[in-house]
PDB file of N, CA and C in Angstrom:
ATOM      1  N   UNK A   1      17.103 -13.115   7.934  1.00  0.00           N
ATOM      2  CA  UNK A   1      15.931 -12.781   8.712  1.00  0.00           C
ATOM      3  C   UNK A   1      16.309 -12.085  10.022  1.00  0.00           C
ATOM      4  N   UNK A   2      17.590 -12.712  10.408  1.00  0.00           N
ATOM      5  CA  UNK A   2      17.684 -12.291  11.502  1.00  0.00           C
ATOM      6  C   UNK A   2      18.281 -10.542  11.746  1.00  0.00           C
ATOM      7  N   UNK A   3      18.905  -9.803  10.650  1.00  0.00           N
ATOM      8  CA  UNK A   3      19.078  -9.085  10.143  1.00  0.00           C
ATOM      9  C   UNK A   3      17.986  -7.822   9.925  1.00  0.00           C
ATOM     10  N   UNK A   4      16.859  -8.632   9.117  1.00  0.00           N
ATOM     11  CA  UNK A   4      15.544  -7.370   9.016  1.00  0.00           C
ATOM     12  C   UNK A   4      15.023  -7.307  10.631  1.00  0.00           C
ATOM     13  N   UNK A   5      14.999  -8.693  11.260  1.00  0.00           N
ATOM     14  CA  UNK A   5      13.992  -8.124  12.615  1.00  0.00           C
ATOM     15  C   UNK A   5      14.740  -6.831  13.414  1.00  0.00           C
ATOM     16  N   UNK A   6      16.383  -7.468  13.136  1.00  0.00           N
ATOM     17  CA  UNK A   6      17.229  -5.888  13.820  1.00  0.00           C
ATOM     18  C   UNK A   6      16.663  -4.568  13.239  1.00  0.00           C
ATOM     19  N   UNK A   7      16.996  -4.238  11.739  1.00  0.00           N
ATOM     20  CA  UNK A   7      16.388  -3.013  11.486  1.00  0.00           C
ATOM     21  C   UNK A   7      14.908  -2.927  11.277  1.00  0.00           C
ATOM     22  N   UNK A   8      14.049  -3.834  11.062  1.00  0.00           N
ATOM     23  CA  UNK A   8      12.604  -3.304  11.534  1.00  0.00           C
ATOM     24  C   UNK A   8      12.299  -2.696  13.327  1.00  0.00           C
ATOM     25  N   UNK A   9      12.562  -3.228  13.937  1.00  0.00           N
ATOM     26  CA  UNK A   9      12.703  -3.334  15.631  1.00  0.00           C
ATOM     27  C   UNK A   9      13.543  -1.989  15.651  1.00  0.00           C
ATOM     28  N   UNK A  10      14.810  -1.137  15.353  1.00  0.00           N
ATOM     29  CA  UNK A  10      15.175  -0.495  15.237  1.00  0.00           C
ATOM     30  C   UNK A  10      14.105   1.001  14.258  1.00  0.00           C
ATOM     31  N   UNK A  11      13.332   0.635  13.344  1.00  0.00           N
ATOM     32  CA  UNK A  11      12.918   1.356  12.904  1.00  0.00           C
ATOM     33  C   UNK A  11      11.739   1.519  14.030  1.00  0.00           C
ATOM     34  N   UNK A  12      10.792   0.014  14.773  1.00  0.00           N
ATOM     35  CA  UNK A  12      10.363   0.780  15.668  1.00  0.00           C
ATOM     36  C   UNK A  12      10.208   1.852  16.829  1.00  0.00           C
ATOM     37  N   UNK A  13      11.188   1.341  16.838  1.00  0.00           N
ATOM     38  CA  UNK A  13      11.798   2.047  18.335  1.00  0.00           C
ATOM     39  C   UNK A  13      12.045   3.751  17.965  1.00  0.00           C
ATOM     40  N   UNK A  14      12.804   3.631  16.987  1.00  0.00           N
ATOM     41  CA  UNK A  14      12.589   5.419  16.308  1.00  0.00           C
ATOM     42  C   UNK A  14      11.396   5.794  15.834  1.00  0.00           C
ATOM     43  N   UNK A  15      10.413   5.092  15.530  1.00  0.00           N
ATOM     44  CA  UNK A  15       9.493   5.599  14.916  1.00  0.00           C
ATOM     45  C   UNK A  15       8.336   5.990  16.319  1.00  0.00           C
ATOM     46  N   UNK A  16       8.411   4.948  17.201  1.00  0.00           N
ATOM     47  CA  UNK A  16       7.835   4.990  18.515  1.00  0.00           C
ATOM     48  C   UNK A  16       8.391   6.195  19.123  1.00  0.00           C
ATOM     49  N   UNK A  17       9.525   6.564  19.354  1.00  0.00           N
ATOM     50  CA  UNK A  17       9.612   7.810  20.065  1.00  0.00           C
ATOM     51  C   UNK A  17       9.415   9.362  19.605  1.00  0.00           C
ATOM     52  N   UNK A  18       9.851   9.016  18.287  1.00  0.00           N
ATOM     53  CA  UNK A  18       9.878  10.074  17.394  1.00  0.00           C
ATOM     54  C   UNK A  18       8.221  10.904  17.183  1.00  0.00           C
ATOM     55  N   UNK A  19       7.078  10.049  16.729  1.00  0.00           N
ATOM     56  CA  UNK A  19       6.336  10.196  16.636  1.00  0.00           C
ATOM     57  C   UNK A  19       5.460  10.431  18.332  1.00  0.00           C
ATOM     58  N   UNK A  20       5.864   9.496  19.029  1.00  0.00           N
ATOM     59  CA  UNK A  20       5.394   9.711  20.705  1.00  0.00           C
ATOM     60  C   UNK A  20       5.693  11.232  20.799  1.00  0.00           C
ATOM     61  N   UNK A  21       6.563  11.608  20.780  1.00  0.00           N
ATOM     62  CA  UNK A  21       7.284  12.497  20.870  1.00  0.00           C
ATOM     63  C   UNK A  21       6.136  13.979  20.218  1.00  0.00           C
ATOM     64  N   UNK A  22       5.857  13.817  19.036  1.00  0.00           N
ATOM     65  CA  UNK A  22       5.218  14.788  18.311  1.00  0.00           C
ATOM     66  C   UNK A  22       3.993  15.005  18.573  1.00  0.00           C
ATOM     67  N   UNK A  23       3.525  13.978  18.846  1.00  0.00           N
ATOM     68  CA  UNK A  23       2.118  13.956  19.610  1.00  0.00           C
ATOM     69  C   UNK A  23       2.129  14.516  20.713  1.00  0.00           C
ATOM     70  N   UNK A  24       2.931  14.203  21.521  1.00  0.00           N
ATOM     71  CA  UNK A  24       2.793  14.635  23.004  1.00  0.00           C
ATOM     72  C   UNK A  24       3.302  16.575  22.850  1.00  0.00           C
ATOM     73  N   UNK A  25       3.928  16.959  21.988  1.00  0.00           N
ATOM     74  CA  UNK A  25       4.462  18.095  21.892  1.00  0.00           C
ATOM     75  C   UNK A  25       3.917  19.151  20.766  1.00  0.00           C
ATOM     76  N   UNK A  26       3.768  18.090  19.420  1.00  0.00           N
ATOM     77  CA  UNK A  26       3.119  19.147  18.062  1.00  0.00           C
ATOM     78  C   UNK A  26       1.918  18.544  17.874  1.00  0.00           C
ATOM     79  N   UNK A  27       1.064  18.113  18.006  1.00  0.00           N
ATOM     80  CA  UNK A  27      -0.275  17.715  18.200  1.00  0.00           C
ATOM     81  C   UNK A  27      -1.179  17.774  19.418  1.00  0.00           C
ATOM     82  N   UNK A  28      -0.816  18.469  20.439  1.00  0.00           N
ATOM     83  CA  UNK A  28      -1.346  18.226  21.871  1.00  0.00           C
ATOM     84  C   UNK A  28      -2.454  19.874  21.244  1.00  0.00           C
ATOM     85  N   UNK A  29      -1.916  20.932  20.793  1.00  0.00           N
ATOM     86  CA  UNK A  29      -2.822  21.808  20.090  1.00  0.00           C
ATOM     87  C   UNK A  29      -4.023  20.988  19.718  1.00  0.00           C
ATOM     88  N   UNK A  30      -3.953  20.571  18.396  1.00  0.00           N
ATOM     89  CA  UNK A  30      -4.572  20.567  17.404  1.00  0.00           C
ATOM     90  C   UNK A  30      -5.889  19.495  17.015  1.00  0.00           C
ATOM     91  N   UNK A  31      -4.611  18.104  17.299  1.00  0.00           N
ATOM     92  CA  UNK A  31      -5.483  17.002  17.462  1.00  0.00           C
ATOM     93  C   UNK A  31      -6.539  16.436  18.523  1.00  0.00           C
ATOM     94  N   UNK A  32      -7.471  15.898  18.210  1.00  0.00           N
ATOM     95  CA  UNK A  32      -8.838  15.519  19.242  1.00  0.00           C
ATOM     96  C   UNK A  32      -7.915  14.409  20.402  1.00  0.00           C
ATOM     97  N   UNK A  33      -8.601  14.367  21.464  1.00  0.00           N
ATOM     98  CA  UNK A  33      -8.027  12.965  22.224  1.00  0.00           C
ATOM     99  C   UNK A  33      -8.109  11.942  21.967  1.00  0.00           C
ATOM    100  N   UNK A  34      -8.864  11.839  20.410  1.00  0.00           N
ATOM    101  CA  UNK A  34      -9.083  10.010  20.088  1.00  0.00           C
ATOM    102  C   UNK A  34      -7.749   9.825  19.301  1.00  0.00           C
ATOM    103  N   UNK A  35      -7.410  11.231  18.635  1.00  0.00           N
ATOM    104  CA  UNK A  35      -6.110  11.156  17.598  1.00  0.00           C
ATOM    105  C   UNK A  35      -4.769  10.617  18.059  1.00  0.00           C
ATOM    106  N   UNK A  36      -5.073  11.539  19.531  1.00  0.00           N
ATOM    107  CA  UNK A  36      -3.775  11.783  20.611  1.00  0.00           C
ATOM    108  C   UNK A  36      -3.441  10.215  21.192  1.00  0.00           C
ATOM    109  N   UNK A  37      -4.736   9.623  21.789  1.00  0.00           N
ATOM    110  CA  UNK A  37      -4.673   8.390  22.140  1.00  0.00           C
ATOM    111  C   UNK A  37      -4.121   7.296  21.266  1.00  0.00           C
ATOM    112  N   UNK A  38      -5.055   7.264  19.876  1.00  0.00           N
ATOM    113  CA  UNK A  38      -4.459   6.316  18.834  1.00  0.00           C
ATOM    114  C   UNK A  38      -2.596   6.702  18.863  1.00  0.00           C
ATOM    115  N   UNK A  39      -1.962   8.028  18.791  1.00  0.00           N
ATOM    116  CA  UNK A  39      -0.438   7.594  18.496  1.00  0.00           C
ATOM    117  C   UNK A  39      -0.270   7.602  19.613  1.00  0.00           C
ATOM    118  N   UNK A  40      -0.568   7.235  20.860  1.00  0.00           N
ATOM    119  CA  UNK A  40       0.432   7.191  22.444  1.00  0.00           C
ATOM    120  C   UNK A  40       0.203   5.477  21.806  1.00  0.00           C
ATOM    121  N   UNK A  41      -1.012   4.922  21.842  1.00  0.00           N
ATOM    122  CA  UNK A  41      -0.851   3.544  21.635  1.00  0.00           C
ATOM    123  C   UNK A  41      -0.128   3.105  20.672  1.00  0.00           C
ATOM    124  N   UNK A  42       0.080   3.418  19.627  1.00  0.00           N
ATOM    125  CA  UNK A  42       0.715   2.838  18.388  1.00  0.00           C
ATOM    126  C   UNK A  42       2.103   3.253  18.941  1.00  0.00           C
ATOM    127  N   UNK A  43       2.381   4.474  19.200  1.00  0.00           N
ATOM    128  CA  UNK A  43       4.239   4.553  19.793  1.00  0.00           C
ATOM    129  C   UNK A  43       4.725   3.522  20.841  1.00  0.00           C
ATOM    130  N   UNK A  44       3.328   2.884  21.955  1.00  0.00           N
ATOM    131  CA  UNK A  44       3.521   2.543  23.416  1.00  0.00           C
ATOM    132  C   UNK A  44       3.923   1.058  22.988  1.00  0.00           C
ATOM    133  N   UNK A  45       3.205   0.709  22.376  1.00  0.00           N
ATOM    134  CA  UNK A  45       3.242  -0.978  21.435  1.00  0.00           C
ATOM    135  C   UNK A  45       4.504  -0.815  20.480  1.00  0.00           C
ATOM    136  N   UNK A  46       5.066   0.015  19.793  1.00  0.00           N
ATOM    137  CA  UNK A  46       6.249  -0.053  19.434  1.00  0.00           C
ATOM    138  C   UNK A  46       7.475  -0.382  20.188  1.00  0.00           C
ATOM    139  N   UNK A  47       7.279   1.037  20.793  1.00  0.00           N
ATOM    140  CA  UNK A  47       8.773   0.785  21.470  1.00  0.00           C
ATOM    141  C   UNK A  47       8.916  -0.388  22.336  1.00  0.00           C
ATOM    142  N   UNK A  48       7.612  -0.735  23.341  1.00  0.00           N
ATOM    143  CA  UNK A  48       7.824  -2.369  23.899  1.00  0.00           C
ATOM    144  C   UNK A  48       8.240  -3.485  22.866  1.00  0.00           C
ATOM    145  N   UNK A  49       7.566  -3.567  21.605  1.00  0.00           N
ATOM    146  CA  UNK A  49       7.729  -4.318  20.856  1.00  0.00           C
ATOM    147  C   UNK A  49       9.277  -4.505  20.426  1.00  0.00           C
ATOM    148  N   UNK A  50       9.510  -3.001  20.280  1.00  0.00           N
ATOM    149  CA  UNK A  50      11.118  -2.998  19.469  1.00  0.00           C
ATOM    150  C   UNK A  50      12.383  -3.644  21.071  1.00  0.00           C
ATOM    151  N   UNK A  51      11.807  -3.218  22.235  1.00  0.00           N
ATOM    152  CA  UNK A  51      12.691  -3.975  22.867  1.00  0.00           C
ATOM    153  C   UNK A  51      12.551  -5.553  23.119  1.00  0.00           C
ATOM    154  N   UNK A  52      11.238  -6.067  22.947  1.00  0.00           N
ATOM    155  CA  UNK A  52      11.031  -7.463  22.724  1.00  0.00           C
ATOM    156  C   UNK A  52      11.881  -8.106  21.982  1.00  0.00           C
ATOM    157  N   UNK A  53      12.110  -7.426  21.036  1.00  0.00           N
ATOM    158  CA  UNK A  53      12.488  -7.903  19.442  1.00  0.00           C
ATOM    159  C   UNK A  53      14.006  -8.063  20.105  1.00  0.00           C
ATOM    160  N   UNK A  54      14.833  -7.534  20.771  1.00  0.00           N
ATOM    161  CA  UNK A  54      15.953  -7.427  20.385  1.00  0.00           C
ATOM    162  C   UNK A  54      16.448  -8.792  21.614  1.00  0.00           C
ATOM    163  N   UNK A  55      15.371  -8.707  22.389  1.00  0.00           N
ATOM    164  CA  UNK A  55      15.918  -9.443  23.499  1.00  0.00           C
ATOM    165  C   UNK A  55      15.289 -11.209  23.084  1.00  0.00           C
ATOM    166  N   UNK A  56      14.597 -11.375  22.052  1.00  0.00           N
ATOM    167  CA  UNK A  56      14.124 -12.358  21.545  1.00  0.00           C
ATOM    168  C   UNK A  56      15.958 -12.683  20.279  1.00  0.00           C
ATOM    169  N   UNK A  57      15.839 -11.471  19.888  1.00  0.00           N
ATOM    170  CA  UNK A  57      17.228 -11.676  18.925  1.00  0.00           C
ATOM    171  C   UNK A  57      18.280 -11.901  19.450  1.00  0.00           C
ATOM    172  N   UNK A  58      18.412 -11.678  21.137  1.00  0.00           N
ATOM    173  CA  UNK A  58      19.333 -11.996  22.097  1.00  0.00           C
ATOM    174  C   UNK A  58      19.133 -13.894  22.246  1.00  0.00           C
ATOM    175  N   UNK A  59      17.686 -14.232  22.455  1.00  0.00           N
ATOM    176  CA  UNK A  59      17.681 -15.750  22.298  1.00  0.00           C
ATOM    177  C   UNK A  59      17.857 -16.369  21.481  1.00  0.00           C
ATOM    178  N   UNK A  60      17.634 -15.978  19.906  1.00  0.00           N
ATOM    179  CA  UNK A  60      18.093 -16.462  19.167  1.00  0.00           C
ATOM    180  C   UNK A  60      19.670 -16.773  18.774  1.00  0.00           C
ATOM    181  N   UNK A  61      20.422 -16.069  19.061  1.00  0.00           N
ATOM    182  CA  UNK A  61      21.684 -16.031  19.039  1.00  0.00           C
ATOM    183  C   UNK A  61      22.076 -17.125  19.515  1.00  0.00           C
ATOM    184  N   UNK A  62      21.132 -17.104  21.173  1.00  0.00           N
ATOM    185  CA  UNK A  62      21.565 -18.668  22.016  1.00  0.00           C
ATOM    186  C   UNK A  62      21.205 -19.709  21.460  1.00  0.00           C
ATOM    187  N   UNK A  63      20.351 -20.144  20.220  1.00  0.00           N
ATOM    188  CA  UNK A  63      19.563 -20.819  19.939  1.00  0.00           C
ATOM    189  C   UNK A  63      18.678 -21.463  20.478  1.00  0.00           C
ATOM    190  N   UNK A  64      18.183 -20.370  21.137  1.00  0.00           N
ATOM    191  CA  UNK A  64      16.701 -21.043  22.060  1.00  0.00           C
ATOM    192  C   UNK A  64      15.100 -20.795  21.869  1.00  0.00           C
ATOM    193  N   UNK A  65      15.216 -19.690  20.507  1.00  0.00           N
ATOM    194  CA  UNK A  65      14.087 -19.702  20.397  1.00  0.00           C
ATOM    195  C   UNK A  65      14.193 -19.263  18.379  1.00  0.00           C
ATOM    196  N   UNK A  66      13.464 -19.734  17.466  1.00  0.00           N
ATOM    197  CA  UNK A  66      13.625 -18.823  15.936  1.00  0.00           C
ATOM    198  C   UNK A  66      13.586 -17.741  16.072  1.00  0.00           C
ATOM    199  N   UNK A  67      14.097 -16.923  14.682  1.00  0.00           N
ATOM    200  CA  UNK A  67      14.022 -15.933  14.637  1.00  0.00           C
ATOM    201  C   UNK A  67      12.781 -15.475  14.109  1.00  0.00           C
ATOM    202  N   UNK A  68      11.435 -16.535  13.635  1.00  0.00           N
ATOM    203  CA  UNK A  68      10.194 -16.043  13.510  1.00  0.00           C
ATOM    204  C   UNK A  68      10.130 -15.342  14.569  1.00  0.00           C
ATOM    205  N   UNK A  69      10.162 -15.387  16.213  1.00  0.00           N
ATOM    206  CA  UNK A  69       9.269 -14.630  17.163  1.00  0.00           C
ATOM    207  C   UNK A  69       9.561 -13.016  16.702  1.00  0.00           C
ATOM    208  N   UNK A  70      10.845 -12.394  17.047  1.00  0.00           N
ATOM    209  CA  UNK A  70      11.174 -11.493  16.937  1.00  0.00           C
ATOM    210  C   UNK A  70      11.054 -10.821  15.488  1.00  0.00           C
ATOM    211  N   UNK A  71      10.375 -11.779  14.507  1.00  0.00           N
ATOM    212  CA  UNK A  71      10.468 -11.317  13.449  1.00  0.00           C
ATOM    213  C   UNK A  71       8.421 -10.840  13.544  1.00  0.00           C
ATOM    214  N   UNK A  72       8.037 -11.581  14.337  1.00  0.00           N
ATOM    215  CA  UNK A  72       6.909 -11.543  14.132  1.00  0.00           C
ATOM    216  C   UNK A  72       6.351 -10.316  14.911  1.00  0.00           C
ATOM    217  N   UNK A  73       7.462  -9.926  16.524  1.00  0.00           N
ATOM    218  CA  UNK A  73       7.407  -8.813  17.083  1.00  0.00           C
ATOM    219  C   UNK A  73       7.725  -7.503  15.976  1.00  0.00           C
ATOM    220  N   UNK A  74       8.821  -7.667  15.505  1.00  0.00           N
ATOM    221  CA  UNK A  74       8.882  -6.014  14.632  1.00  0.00           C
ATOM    222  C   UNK A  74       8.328  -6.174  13.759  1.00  0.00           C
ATOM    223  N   UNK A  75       7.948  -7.003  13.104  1.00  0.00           N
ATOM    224  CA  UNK A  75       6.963  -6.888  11.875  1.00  0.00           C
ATOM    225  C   UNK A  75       5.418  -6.478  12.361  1.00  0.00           C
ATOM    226  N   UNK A  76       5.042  -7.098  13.179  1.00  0.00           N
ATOM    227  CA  UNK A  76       3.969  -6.534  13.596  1.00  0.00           C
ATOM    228  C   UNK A  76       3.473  -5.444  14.101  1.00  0.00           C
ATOM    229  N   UNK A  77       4.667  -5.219  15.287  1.00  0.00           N
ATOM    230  CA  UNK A  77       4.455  -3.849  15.691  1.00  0.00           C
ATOM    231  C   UNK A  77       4.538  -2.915  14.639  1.00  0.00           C
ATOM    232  N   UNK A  78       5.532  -2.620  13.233  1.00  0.00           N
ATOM    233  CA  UNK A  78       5.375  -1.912  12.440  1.00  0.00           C
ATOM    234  C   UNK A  78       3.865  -1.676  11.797  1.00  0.00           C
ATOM    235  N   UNK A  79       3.431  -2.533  11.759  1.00  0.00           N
ATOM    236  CA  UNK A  79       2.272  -3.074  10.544  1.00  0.00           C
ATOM    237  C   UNK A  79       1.154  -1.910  11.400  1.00  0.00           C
ATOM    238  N   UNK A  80       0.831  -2.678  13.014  1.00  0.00           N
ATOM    239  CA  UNK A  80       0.306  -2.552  14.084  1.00  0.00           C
ATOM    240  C   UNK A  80       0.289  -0.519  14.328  1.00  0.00           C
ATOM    241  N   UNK A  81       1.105  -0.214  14.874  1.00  0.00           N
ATOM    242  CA  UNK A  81       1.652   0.958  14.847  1.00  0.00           C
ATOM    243  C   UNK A  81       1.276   1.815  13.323  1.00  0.00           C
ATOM    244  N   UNK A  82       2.072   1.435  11.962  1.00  0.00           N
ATOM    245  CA  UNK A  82       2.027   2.277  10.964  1.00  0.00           C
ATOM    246  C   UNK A  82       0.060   2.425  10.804  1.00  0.00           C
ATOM    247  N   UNK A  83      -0.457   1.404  10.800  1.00  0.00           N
ATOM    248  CA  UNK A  83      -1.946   1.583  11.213  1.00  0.00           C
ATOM    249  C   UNK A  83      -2.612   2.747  11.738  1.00  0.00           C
ATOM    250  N   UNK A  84      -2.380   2.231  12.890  1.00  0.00           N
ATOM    251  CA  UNK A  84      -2.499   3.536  13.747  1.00  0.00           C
ATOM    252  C   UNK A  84      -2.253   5.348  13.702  1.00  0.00           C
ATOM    253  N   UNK A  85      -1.017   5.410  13.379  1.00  0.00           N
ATOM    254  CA  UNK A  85      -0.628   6.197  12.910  1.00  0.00           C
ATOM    255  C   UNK A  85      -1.840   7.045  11.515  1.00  0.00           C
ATOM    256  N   UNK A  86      -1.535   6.111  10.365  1.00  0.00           N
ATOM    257  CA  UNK A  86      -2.774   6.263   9.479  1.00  0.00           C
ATOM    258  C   UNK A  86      -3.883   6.742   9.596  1.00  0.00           C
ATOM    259  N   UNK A  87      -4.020   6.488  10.720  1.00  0.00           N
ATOM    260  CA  UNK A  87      -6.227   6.678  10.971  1.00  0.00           C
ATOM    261  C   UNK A  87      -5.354   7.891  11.766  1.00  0.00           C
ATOM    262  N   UNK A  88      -4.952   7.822  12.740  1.00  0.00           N
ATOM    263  CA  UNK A  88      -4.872   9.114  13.537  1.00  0.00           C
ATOM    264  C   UNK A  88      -4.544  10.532  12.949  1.00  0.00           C
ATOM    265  N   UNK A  89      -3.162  10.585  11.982  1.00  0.00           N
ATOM    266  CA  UNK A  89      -2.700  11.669  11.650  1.00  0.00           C
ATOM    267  C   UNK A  89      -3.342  12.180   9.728  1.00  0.00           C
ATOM    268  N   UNK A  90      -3.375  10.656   9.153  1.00  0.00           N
ATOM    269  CA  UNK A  90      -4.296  10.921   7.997  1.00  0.00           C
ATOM    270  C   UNK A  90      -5.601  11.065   7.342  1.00  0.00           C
ATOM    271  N   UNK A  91      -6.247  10.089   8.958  1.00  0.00           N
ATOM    272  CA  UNK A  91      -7.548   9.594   8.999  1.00  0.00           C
ATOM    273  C   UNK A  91      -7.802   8.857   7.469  1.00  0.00           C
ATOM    274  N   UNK A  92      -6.906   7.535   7.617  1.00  0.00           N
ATOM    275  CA  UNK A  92      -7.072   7.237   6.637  1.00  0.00           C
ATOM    276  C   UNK A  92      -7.356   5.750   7.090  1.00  0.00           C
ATOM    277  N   UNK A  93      -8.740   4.961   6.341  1.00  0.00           N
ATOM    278  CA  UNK A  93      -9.258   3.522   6.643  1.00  0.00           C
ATOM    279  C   UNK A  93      -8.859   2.667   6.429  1.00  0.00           C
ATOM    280  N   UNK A  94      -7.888   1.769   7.224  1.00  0.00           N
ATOM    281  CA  UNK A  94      -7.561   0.631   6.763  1.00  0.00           C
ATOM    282  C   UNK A  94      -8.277  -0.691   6.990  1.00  0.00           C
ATOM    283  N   UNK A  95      -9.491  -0.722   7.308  1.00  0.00           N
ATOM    284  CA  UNK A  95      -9.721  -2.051   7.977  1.00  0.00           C
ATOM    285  C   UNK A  95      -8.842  -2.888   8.830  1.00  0.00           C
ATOM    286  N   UNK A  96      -9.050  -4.189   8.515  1.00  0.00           N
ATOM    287  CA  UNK A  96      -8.094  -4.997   9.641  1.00  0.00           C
ATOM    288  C   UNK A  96      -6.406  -4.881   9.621  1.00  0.00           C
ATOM    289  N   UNK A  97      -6.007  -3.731   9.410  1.00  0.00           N
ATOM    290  CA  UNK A  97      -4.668  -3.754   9.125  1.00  0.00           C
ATOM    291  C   UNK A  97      -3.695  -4.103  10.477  1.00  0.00           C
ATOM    292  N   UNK A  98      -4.570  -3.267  11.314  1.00  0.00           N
ATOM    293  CA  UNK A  98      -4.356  -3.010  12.762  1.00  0.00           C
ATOM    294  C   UNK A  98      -4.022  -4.528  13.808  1.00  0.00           C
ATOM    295  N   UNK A  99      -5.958  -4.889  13.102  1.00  0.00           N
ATOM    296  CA  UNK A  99      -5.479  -6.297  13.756  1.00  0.00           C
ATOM    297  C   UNK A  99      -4.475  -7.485  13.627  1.00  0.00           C
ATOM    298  N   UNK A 100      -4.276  -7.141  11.880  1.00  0.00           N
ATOM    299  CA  UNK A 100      -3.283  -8.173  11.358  1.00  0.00           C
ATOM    300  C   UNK A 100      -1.810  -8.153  12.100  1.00  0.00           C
ATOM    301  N   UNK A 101      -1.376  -6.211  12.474  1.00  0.00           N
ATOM    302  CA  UNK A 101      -0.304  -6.230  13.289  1.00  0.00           C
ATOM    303  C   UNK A 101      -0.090  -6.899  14.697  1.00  0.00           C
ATOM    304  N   UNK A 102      -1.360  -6.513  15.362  1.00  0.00           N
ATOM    305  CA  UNK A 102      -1.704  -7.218  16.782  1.00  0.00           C
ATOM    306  C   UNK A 102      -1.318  -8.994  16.593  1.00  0.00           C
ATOM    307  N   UNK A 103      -2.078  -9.167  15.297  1.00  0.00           N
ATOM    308  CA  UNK A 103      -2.335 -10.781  15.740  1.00  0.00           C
ATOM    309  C   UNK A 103      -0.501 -11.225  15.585  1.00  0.00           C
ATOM    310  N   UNK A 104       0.098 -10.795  14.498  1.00  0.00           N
ATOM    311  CA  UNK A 104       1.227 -10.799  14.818  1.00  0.00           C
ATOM    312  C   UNK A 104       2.226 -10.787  15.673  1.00  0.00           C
ATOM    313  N   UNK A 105       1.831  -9.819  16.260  1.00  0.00           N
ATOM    314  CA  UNK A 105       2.960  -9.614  17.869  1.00  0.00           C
ATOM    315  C   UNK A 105       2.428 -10.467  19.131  1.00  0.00           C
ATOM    316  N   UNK A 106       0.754 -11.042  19.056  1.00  0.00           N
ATOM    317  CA  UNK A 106       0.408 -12.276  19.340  1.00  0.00           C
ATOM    318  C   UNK A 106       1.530 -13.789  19.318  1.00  0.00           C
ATOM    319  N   UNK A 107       1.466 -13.438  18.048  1.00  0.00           N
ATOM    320  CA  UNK A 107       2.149 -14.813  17.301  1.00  0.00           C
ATOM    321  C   UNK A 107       3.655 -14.917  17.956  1.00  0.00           C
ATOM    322  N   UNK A 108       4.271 -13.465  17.842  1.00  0.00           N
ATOM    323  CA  UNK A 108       5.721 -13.612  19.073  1.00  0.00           C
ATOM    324  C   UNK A 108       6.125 -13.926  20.113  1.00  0.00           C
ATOM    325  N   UNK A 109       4.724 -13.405  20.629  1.00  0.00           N
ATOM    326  CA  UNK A 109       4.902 -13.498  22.117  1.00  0.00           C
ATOM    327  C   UNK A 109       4.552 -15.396  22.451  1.00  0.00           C
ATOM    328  N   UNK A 110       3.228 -15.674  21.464  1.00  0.00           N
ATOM    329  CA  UNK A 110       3.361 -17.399  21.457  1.00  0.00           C
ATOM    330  C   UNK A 110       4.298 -18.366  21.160  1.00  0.00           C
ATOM    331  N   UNK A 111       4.993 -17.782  20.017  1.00  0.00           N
ATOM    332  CA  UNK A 111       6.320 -18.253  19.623  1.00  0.00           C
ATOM    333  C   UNK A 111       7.474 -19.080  20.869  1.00  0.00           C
ATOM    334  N   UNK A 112       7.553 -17.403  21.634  1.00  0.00           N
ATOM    335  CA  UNK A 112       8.671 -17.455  22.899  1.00  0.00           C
ATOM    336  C   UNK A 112       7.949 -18.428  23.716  1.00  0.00           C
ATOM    337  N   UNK A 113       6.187 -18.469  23.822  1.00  0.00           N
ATOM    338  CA  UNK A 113       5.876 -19.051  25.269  1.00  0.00           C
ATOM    339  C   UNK A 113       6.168 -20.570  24.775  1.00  0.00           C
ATOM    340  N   UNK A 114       6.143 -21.106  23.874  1.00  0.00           N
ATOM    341  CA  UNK A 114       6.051 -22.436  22.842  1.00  0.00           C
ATOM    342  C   UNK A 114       7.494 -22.918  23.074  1.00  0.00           C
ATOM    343  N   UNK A 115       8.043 -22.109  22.656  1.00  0.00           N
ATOM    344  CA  UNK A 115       9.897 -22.384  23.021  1.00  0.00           C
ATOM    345  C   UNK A 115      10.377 -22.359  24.454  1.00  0.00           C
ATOM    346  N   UNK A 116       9.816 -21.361  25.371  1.00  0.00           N
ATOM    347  CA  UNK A 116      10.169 -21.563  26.681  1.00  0.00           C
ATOM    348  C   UNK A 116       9.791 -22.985  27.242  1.00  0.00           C
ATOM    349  N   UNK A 117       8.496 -23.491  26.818  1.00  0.00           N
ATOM    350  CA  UNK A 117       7.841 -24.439  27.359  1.00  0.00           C
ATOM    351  C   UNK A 117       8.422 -26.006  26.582  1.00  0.00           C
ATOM    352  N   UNK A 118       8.797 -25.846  25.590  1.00  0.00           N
ATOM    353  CA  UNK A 118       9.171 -27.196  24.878  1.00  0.00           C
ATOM    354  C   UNK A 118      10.527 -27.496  25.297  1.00  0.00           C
ATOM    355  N   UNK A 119      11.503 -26.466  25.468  1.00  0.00           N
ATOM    356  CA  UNK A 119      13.341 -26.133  25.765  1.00  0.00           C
ATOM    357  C   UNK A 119      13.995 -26.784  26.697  1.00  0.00           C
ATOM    358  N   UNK A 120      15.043 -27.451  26.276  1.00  0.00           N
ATOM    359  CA  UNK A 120      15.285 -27.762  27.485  1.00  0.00           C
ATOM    360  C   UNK A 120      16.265 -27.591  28.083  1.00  0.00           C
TER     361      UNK A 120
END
């Protein structure tokens, strides 16, 4: 587990800039500002996410917190993000896909506050 959160978190982080990146440069033409907005957010929540992830994988190492949090950070942000992405560049409907990523990276960030607070 601790393994996928590295390369999911890693895939965010490239996918967050990469795509930030295209938007801000090959879509600033073309696409509307709701398009433009949806990938600044889906890249902006990545790449935070993907550095969450690694510094949560930094606590885990110490054994101070599971590797659910950080698993729940890059998994989500992917989920969260690839969403986004979807509606913006394909306009394609996913329903709650979006939220399922959010509630996820929720769940990480509760994870860490749960472990900070129980630890001793």
């Amino acid at each position: 587990m601790f393994r996928l959160a590295l390369v999911v978190a890693a895939l965010d982080g490239l996918l967050g800039v990469g795509l930030g990146a295209f938007a801000a440069h090959g879509l600033k033409a073309t696409a509307t500002p709701d398009q433009l907005a949806l990938v600044q957010t889906a890249s902006l929540y990545q790449m935070i996410h993907a550095a969450a992830t690694l510094g949560a994988l930094w606590l885990v190492e110490r054994g101070r917190v599971s590797v659910a949090a950080p698993l729940a950070f890059a998994v989500g942000a992917f989920v969260f993000g690839g969403a986004l992405y979807a509606i913006a560049l394909a306009d394609l409907r996913l329903g709650m896909v979006a939220p399922i990523g959010g509630t996820m990276m929720l769940i990480g960030w509760a994870w860490l506050l749960v472990s900070a607070a129980i630890r001793r």
